[in-house]
C-alpha atoms as a PDB file:
ATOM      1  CA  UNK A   1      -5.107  22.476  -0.185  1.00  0.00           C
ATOM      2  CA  UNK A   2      -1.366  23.031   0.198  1.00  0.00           C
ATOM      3  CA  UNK A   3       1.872  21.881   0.056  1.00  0.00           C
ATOM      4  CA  UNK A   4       2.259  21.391   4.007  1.00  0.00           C
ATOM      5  CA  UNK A   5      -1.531  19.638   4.063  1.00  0.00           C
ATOM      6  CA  UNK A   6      -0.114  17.330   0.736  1.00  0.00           C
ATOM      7  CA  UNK A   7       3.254  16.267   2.482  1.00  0.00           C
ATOM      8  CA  UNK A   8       1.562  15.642   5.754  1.00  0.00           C
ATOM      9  CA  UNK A   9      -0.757  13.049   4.022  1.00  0.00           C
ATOM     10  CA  UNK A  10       1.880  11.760   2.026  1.00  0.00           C
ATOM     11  CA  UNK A  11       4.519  11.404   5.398  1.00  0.00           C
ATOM     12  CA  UNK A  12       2.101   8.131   6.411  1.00  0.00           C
ATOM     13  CA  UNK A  13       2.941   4.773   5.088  1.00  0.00           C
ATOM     14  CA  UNK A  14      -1.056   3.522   4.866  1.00  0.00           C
ATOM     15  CA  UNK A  15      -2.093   6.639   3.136  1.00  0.00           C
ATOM     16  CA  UNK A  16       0.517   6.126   0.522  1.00  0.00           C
ATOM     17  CA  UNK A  17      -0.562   2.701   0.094  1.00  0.00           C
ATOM     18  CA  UNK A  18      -3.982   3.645  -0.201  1.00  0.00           C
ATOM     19  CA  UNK A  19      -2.888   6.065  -3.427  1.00  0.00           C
ATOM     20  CA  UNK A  20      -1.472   3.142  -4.854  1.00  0.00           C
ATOM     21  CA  UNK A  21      -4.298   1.069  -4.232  1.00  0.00           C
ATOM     22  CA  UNK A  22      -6.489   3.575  -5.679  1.00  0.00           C
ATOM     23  CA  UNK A  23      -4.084   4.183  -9.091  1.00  0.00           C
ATOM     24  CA  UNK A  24      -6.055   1.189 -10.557  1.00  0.00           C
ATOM     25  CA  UNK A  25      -9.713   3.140 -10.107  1.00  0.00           C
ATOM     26  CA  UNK A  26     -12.006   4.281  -6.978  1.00  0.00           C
ATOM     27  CA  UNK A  27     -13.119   1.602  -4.281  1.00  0.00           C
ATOM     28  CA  UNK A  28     -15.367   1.850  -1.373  1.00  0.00           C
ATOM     29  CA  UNK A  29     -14.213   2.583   1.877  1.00  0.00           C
ATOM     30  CA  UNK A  30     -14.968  -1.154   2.439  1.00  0.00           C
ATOM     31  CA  UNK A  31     -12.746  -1.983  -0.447  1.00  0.00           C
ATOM     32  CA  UNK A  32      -9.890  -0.356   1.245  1.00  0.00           C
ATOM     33  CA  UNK A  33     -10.739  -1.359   4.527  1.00  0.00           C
ATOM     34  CA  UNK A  34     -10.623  -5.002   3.643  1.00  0.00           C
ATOM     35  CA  UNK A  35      -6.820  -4.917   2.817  1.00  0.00           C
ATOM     36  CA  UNK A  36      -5.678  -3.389   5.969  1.00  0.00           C
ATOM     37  CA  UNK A  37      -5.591  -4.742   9.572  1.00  0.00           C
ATOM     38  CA  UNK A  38      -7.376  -1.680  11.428  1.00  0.00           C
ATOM     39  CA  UNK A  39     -10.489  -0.909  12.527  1.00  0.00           C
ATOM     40  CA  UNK A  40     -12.331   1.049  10.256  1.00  0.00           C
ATOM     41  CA  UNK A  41     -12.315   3.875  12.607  1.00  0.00           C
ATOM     42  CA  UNK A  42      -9.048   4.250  11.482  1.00  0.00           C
ATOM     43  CA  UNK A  43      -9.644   3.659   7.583  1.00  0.00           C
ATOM     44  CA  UNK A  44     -11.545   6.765   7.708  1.00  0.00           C
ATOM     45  CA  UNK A  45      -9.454   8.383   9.364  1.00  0.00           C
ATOM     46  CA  UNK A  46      -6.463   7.758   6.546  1.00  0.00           C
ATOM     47  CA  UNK A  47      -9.141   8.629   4.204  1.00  0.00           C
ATOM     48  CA  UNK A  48      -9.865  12.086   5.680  1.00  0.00           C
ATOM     49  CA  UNK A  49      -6.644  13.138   5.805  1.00  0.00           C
ATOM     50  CA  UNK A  50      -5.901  12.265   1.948  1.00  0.00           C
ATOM     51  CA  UNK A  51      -9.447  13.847   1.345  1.00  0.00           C
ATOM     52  CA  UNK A  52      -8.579  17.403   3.888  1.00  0.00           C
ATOM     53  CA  UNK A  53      -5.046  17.301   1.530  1.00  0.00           C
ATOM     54  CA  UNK A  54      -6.831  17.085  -1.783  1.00  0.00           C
ATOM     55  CA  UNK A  55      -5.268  13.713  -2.821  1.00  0.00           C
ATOM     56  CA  UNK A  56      -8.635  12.168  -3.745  1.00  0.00           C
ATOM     57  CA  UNK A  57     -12.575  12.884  -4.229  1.00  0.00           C
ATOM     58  CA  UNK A  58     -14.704  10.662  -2.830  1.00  0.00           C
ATOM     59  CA  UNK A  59     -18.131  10.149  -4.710  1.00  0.00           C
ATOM     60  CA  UNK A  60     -21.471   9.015  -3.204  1.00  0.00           C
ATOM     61  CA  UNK A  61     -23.786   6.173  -5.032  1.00  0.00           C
ATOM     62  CA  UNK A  62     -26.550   4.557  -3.692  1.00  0.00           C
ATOM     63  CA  UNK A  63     -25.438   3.326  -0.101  1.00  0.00           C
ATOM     64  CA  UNK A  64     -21.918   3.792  -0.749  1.00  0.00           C
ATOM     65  CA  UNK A  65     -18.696   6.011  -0.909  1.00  0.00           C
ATOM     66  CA  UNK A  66     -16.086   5.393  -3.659  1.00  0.00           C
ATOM     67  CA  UNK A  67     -12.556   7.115  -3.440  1.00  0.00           C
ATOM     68  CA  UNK A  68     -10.612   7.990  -6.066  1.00  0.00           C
ATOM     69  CA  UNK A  69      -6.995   9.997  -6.845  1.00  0.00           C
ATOM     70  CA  UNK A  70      -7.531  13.546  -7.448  1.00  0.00           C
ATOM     71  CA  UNK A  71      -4.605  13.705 -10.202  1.00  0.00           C
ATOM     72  CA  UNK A  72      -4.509  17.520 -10.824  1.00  0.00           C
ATOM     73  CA  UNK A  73      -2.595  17.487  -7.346  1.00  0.00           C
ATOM     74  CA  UNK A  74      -0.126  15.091  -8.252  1.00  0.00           C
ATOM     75  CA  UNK A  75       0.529  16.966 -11.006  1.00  0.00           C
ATOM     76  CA  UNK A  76       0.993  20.257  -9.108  1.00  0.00           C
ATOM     77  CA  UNK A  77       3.849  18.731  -6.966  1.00  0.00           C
ATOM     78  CA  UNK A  78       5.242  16.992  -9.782  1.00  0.00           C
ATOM     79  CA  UNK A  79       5.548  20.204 -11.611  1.00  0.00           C
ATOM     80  CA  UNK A  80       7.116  22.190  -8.419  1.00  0.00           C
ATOM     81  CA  UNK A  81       9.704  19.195  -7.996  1.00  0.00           C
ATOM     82  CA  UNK A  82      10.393  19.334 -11.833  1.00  0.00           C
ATOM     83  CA  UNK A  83      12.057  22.671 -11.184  1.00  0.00           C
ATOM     84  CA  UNK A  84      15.246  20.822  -9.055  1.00  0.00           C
ATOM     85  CA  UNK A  85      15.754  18.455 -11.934  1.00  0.00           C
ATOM     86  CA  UNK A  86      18.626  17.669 -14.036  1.00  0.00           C
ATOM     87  CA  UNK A  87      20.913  20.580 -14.937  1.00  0.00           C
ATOM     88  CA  UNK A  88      24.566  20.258 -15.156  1.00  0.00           C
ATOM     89  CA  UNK A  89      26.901  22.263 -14.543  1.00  0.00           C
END
């Protein structure tokens, strides 16, 4: 994981909305897939991409796949963009 891979992810409009979905706790793939008008071809997809970039974990149980926001990296690029912040001149 890297910057480049972690403002690639972040550049698409459904993967964002799928962090914010996913703020509240992990879902299923199904979950996610239910709020979205795609095929879920294409929810996987999303999901690989936030998964290749480090954004979330995903977690097997039973029959199932829950997502959920892997927060260390938020905090890593909320730390680097802390370092533009706020001085005055």
């Amino acid at each position: 994981m890297g910057f480049p891979e972690t403002f690639k992810a972040l550049s698409d409009p459904v993967r964002r909305e799928i962090l914010v979905m996913l703020k509240d706790g992990e879902m299923s793939a199904g979950e996610i897939g239910k709020r979205f008008d795609m095929t879920g071809a294409t929810i996987s997809y999303h999901l690989s991409q936030l998964k290749k970039a480090g954004l979330i974990t995903e977690n097997k149980y039973k029959n199932f796949i829950y997502y959920e926001i892997n927060i260390s990296v938020f905090e890593e690029v909320m730390l680097w963009f802390s370092q533009f912040g706020g001085k005055e001149k």
